[in-house]
Protein backbone atom coordinates (compact mmCIF):
# COMPACT_ATOMS: atom_id res chain seq x y z
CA UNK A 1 69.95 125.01 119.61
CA UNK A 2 72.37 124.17 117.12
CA UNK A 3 72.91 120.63 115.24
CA UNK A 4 73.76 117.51 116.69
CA UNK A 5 77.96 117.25 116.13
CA UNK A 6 79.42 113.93 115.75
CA UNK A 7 83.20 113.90 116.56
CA UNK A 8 85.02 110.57 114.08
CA UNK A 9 88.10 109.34 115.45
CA UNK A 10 90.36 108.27 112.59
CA UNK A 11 90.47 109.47 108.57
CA UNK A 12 91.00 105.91 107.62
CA UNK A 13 88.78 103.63 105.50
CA UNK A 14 85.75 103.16 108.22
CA UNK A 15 85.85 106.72 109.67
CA UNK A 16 85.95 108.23 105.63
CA UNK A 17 82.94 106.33 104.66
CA UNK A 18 80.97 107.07 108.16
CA UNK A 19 81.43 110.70 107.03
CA UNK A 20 80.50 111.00 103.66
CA UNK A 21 77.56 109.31 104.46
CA UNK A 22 77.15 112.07 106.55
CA UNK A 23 77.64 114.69 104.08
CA UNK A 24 75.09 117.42 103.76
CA UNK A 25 73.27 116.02 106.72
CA UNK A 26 71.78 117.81 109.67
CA UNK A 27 74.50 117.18 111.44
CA UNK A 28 78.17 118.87 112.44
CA UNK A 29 80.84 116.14 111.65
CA UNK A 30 84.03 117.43 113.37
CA UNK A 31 86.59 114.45 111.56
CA UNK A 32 89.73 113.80 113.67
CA UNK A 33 93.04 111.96 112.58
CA UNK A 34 97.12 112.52 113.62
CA UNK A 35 97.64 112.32 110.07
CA UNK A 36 96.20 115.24 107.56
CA UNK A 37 95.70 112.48 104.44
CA UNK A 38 93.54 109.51 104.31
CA UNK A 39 95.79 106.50 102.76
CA UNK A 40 94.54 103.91 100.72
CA UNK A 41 96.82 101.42 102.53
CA UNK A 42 96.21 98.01 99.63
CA UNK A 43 98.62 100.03 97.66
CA UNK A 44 101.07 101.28 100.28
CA UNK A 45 103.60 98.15 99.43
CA UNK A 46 104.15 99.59 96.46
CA UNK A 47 105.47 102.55 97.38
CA UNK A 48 107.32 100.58 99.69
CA UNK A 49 108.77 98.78 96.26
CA UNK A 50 109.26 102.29 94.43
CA UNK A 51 106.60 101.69 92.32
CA UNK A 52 104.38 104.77 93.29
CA UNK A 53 105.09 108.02 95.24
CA UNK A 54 103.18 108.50 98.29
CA UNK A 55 100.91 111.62 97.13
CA UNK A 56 99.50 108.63 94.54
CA UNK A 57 97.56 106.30 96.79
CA UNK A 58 97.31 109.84 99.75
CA UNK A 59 94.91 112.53 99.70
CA UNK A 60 94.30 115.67 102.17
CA UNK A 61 91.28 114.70 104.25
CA UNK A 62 90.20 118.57 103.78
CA UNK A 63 90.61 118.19 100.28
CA UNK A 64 87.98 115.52 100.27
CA UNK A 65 85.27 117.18 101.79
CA UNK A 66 86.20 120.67 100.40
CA UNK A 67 82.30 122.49 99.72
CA UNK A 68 80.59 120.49 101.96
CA UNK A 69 79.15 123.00 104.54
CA UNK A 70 78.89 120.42 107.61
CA UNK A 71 82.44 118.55 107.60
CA UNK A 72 85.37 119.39 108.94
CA UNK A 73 88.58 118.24 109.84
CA UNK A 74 90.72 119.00 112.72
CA UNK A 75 94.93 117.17 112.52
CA UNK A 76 94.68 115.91 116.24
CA UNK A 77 96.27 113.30 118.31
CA UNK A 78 93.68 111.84 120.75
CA UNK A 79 94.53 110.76 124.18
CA UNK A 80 91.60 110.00 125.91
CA UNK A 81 87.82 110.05 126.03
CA UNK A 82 85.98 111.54 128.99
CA UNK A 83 82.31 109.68 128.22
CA UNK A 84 80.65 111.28 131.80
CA UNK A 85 81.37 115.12 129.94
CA UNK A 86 81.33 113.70 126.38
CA UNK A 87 84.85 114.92 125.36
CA UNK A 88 87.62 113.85 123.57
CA UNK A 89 90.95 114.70 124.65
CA UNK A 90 93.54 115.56 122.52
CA UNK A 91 97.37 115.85 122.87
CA UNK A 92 97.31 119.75 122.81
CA UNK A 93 95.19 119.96 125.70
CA UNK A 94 91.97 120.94 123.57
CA UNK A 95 89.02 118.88 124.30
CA UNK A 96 86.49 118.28 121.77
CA UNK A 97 82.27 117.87 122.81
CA UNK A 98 80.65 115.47 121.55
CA UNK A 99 76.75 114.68 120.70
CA UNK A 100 77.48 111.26 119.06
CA UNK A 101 81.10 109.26 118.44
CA UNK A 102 82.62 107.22 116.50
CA UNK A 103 85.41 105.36 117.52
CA UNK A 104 87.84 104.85 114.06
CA UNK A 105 90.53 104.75 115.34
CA UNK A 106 92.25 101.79 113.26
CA UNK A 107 95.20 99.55 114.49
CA UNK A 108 98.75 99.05 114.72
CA UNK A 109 101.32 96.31 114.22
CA UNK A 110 101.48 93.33 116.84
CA UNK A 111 105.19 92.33 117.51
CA UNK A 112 103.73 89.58 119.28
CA UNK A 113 106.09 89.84 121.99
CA UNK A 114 108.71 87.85 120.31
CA UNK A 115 112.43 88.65 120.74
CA UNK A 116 113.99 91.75 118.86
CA UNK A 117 111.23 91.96 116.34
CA UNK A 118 109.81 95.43 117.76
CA UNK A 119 113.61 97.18 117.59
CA UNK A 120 114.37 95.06 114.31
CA UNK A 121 111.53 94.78 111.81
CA UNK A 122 110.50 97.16 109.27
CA UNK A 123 106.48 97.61 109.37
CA UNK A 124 104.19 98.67 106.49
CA UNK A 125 101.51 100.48 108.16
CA UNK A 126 101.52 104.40 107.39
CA UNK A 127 103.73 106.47 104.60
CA UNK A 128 106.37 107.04 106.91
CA UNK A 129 107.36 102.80 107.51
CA UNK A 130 106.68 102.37 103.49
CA UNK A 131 109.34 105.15 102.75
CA UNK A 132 111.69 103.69 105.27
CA UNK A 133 111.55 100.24 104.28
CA UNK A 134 111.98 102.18 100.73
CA UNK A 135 115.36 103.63 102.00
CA UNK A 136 116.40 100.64 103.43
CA UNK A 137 116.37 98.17 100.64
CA UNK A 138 117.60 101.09 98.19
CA UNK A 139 120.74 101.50 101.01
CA UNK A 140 120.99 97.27 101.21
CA UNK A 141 122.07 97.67 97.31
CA UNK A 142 124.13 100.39 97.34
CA UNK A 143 125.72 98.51 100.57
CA UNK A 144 126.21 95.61 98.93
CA UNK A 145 127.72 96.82 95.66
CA UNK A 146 130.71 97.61 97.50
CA UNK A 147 131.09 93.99 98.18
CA UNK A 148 132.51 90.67 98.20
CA UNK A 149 129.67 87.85 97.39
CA UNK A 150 130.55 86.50 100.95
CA UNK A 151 130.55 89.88 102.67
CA UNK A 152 126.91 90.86 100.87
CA UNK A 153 125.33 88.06 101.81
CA UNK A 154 123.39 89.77 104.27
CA UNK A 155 122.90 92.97 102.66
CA UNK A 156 120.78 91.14 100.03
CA UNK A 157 118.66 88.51 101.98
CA UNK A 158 115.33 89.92 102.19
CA UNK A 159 112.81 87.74 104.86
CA UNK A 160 108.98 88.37 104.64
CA UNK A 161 107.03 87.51 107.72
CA UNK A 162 103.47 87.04 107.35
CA UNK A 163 101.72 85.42 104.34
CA UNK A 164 99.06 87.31 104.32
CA UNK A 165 98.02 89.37 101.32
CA UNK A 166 100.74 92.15 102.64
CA UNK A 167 103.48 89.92 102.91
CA UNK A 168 102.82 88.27 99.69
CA UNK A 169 102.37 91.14 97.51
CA UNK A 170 105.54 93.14 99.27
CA UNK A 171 107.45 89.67 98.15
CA UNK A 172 106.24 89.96 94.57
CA UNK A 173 106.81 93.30 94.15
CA UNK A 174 110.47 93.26 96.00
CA UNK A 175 111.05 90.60 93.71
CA UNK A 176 110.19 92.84 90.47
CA UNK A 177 112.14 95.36 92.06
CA UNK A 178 115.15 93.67 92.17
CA UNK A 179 115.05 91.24 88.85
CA UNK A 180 113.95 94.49 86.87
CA UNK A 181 116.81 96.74 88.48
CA UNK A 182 119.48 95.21 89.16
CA UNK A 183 120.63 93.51 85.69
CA UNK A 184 121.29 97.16 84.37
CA UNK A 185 121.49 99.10 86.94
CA UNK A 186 123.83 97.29 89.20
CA UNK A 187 126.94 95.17 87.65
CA UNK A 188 128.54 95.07 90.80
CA UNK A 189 126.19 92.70 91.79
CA UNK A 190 126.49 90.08 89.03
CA UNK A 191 127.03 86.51 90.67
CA UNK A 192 126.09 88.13 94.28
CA UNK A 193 123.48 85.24 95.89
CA UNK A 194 120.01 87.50 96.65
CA UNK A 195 117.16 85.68 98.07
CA UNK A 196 113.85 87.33 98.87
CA UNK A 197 112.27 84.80 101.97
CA UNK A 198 108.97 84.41 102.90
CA UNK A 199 107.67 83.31 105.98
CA UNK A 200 104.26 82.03 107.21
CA UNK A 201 103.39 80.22 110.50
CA UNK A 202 100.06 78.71 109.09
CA UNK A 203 100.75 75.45 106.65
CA UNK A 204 99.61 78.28 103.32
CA UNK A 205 100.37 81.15 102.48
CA UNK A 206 97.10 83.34 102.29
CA UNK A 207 95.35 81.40 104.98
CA UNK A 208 92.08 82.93 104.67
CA UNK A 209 91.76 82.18 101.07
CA UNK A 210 90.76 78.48 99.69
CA UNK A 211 93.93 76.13 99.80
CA UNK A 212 93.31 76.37 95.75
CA UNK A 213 94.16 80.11 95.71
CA UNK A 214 96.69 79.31 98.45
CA UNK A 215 98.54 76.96 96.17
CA UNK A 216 98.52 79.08 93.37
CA UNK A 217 100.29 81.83 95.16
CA UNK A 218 102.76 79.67 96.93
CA UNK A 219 103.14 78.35 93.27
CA UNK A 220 103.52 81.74 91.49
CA UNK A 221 105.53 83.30 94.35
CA UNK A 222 108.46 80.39 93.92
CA UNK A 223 108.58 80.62 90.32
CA UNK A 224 109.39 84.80 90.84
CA UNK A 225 112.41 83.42 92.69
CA UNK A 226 111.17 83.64 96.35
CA UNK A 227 111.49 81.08 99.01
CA UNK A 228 108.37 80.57 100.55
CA UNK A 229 108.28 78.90 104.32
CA UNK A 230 105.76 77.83 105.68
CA UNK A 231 104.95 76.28 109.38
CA UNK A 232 107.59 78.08 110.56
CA UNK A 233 107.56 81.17 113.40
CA UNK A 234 110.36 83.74 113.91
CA UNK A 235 111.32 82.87 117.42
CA UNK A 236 114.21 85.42 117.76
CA UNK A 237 116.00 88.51 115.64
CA UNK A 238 119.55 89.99 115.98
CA UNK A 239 121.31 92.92 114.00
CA UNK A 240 122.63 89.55 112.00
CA UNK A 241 120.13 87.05 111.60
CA UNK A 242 117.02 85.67 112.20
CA UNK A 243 115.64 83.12 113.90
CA UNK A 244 113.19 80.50 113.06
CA UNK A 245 111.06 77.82 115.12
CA UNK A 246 113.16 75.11 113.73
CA UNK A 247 116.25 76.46 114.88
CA UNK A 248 117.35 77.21 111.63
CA UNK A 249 118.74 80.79 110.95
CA UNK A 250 119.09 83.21 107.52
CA UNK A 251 121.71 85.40 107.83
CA UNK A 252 119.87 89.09 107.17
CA UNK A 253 119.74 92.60 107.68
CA UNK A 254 115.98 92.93 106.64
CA UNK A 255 113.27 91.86 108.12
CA UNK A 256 109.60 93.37 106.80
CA UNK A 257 107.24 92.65 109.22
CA UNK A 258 103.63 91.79 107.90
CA UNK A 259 102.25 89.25 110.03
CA UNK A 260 99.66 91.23 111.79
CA UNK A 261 98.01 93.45 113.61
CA UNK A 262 96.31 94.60 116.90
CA UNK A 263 93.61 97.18 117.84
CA UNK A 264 95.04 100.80 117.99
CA UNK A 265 96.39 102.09 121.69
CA UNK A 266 93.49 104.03 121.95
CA UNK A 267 91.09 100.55 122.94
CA UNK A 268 93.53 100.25 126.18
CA UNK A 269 93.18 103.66 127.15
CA UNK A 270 89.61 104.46 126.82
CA UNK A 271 86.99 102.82 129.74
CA UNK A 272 85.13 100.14 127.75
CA UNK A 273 84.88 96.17 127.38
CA UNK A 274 87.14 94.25 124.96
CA UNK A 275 87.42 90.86 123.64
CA UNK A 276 90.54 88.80 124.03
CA UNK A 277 92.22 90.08 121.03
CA UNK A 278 91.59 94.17 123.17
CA UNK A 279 89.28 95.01 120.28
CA UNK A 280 86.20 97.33 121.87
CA UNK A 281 83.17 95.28 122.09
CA UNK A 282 80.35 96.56 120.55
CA UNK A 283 76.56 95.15 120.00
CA UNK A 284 74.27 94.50 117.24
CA UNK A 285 74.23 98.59 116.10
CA UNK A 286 78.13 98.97 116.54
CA UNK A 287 77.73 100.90 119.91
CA UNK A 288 79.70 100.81 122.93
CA UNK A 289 77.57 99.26 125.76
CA UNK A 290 76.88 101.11 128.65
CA UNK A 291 78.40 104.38 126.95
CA UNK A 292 75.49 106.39 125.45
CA UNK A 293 76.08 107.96 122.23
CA UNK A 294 79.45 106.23 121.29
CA UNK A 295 79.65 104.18 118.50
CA UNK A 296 83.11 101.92 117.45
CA UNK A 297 84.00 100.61 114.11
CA UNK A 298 86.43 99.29 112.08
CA UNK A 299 89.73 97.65 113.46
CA UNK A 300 89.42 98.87 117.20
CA UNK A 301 85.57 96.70 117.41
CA UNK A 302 84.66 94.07 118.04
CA UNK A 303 81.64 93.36 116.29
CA UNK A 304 80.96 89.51 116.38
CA UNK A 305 78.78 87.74 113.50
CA UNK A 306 78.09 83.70 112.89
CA UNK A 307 80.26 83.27 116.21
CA UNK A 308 82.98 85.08 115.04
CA UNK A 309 85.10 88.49 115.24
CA UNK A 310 84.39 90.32 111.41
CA UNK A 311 88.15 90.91 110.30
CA UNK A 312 89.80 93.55 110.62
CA UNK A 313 90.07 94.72 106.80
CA UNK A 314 89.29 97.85 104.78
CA UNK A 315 85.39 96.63 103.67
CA UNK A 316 83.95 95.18 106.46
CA UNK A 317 85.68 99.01 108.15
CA UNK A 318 83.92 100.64 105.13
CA UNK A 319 80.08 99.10 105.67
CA UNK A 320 80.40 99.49 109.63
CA UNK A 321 81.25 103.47 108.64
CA UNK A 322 78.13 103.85 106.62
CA UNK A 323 75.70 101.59 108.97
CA UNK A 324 76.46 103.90 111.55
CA UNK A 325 76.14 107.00 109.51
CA UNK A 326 72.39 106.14 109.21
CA UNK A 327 71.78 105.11 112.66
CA UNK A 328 72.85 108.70 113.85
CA UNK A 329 70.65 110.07 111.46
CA UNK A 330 68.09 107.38 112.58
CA UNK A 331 68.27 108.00 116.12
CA UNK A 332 68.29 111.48 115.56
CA UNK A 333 64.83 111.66 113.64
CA UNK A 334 63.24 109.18 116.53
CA UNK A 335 63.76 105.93 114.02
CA UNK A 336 64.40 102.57 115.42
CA UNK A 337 68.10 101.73 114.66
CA UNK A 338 69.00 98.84 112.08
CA UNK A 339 71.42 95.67 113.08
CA UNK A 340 74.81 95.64 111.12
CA UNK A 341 75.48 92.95 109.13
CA UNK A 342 78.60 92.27 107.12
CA UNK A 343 78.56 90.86 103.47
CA UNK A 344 81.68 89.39 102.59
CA UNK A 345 82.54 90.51 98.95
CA UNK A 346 85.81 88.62 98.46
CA UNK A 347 89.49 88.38 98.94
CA UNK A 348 91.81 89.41 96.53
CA UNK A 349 95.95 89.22 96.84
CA UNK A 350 98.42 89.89 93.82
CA UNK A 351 101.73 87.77 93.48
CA UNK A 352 102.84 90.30 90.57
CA UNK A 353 102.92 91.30 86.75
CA UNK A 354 99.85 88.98 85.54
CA UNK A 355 99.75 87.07 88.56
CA UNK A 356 96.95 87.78 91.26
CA UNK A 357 94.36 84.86 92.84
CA UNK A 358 90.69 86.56 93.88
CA UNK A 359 87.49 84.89 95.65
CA UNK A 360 84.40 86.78 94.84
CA UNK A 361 81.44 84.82 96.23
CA UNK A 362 81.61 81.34 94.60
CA UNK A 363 84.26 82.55 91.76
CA UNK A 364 87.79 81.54 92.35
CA UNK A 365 90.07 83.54 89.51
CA UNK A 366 93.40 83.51 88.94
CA UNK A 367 96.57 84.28 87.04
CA UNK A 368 96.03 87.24 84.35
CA UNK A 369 91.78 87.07 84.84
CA UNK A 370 92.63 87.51 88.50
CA UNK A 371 94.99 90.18 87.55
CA UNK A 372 92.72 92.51 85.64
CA UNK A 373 90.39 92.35 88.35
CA UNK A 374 92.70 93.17 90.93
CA UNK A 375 93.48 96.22 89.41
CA UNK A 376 89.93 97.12 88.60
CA UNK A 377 88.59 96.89 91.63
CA UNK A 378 91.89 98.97 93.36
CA UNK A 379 91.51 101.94 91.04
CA UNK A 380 87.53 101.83 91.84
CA UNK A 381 88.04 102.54 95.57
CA UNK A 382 91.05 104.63 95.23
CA UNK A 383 89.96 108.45 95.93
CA UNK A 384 89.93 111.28 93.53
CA UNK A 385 90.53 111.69 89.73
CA UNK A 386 94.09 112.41 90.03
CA UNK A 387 95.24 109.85 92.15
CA UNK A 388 93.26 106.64 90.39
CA UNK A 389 95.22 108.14 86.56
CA UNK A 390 98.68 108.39 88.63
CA UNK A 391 98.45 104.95 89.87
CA UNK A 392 97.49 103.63 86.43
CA UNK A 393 99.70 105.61 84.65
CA UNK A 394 102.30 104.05 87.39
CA UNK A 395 101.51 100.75 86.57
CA UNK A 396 101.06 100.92 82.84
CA UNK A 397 104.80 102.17 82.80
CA UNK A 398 105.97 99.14 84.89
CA UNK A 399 103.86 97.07 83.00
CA UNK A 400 105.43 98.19 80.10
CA UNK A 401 109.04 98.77 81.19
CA UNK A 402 109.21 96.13 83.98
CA UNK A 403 110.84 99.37 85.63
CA UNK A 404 109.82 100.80 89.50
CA UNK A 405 111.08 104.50 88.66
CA UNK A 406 110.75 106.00 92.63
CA UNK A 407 114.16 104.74 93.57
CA UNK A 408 115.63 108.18 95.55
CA UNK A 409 116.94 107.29 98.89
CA UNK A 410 115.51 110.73 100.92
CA UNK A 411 114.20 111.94 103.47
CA UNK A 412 112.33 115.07 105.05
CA UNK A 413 113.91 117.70 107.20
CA UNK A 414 111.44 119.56 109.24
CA UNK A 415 111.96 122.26 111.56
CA UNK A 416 109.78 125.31 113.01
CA UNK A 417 105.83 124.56 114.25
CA UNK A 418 104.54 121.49 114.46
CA UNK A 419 102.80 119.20 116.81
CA UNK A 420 104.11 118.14 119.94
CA UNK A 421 106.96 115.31 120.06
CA UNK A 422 106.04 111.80 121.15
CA UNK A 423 104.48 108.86 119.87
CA UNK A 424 100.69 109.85 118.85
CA UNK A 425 97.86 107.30 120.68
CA UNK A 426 95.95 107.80 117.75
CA UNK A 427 95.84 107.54 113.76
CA UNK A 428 93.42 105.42 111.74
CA UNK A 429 96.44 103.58 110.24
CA UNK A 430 98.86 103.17 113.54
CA UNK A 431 102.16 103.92 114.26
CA UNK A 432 104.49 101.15 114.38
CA UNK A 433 108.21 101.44 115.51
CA UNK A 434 110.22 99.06 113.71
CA UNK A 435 113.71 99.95 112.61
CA UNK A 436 115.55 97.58 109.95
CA UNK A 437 119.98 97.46 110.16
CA UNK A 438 121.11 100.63 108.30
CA UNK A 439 124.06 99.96 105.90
């Protein structure tokens, strides 16, 4: 009889960890993702902001576990989960068997519902949105250079929803993008109006964070030129404009959407009680009730802790990953399994050059301290050699130059093999659909 496998939906941050703990185990870890990379999404805005090319803050999943004799890694899109015959359906008609599961798969971006936003906005969840909202705001200047003031208006009003860590660093950095471009590289666009909007529906921007880190931010964010708005909701978007919950409108081809996010399409399809925000519940251990052998973590659970849902962020995805790791191996061996519990390290958010507010236990830091330990703790958990020099070699030449150097509009042509067309159900980072005006 051969080892126990465990099939791991999703490469992302909670799936990665669950298997390296697994790692030259007696065990056969079969990895699944749509994607063949694991992203380190913190940093995706900045390629988004042409700071960093996408192979920086990517790496092949097989690349990662390359040598060890019990991983492996199949590029999949997964449809379904049959839990009577313990088998995971994928998009290619190949089912996968499973001894023990774990449900990674991630999340996606929540539209909300709201009016035009789904067809309109341009999402940062996977390399593929980043380089199109790229392309877009690279397009927006080229548009507008061609001109009048009145006539660019549009072209070069930038809105931000969601004033979250996301939406404020994207600001920031679209702000250092343009101040840091456009003096030298653009004279067409000397007196045209550009504005760079942020919007938040909460009274602060960063509302998790202590209103003292929230003030700072709102504070450092006007000072870079950006209009920050907050207890306000977009209630409506055309091609044109956008609407707000006041009524008021801001004339705009751009909207970045970054106010959040919902549990992956793969907690709808699958046979298993949610919570009212569809995230899979789970219990104490992270497993599925009712559904032997299946464990969920990350984004997709629901894993409730001092009365409330743990958040759907990159540690708390991280810890549930390993936890489960060792209750496999636990159950395996005959152990008693051991209750998760979540220990909240900090926030951290970064308005720009010097600029960043962090809460690590009862520390609040800010401006350059804040800063330097933003960046210190990134290029920690950033994967491999290669890509934690690139990204500081990146950002020592912007720190330097005050210059984002990945400004190429492009875009991949593929033809020949591949897999199947359609939207996939399943990646550990989501899929969203948004599409911004193209000039």
């Amino acid at each position: 009889m051969g080892q126990p496998r465990v099939v791991i939906i999703g490469a992302g941050f909670g799936g990665l960890a669950c298997a390296k703990k697994l790692a030259g185990q007696p065990v056969d870890v079969l990895l699944l993702d749509a994607n063949n990379y694991h992203l380190f999404t913190p940093l995706l805005y900045q390629v988004a902001s042409s700071l960093l090319n996408p192979s920086d803050i990517a790496r092949p999943v097989r690349s990662i576990f390359g040598g060890t004799q019990n991983v492996r890694f199949r590029q999949a899109h997964v449809t379904g989960i049959d839990f009577d015959r313990k088998r995971v359906r994928t998009a290619k008609g190949i089912d996968v068997d499973y001894d023990y599961l774990v449900v990674a798969a991630g999340s996606t971006t929540n539209f909300f519902g709201i009016e035009g936003v789904e067809e309109r906005a341009l999402g940062l969840k996977d390399l593929s949105e980043a380089l199109e909202l790229r392309n877009h705001i690279l397009r927006c200047l080229e548009a507008a250079s061609l001109m009048t003031p009145e006539e660019a208006e549009p072209w070069l009003t930038f809105v931000v929803v969601g004033g979250g860590p996301t939406g404020v660093e994207y600001a920031g950095a679209l702000s250092e993008l343009i101040h840091g471009v456009l003096p030298d590289e653009y004279p067409e666009l000397a007196g045209h109006p550009i504005r760079v909007v942020l919007v938040e529906a909460l009274p602060q921007v960063l509302p998790p964070f202590p209103e003292d880190l929230g003030r700072e931010a709102h504070t450092k964010l006007e000072r870079r030129g950006i209009t920050v708005l907050t207890g306000l909701r977009v209630s409506a978007v055309t091609p044109e404009e956008v609407e707000l919950s006041d009524g008021s409108t801001i004339r705009s081809h751009t909207l970045v959407w970054a106010a959040g996010v919902r549990p992956n399409d793969l907690a709808g399809a699958i046979d298993v009680s949610r919570s009212r925000s569809g995230r899979v519940e789970v219990d104490a251990y992270l497993r599925v009730p009712s559904v032997p052998g299946v464990f969920a973590i990350g984004d997709i659970a629901s894993f409730v802790q001092d009365g409330k849902e743990v958040p759907m962020l990159s540690a708390p995805a991280m810890q549930e990953g390993r936890s489960v790791a060792e209750n496999i191996l636990r159950s395996i061996a005959g152990l008693p399994l051991k209750p998760f519990h979540y220990r909240d390290k900090g926030s951290m958010a970064t308005i720009g050059k010097n600029a960043a507010v962090a809460q690590l236990g009862p520390l609040h830091l800010k401006g350059f301290i804040g800063w330097v330990t933003w960046l210190i703790v990134h290029l920690y958990y950033i994967i491999g050699f290669r890509n934690r020099l690139a990204v500081l070699l990146g950002w020592g030449w912007n720190y330097v130059r005050s210059d984002r150097p990945v400004r190429i509009i492009t875009r991949a042509r593929e033809r020949g093999a591949g897999p199947p067309a359609g939207r996939p159900l399943v990646t550990a980072r989501g899929q969203g659909r948004g599409r911004g005006a193209e000039p």
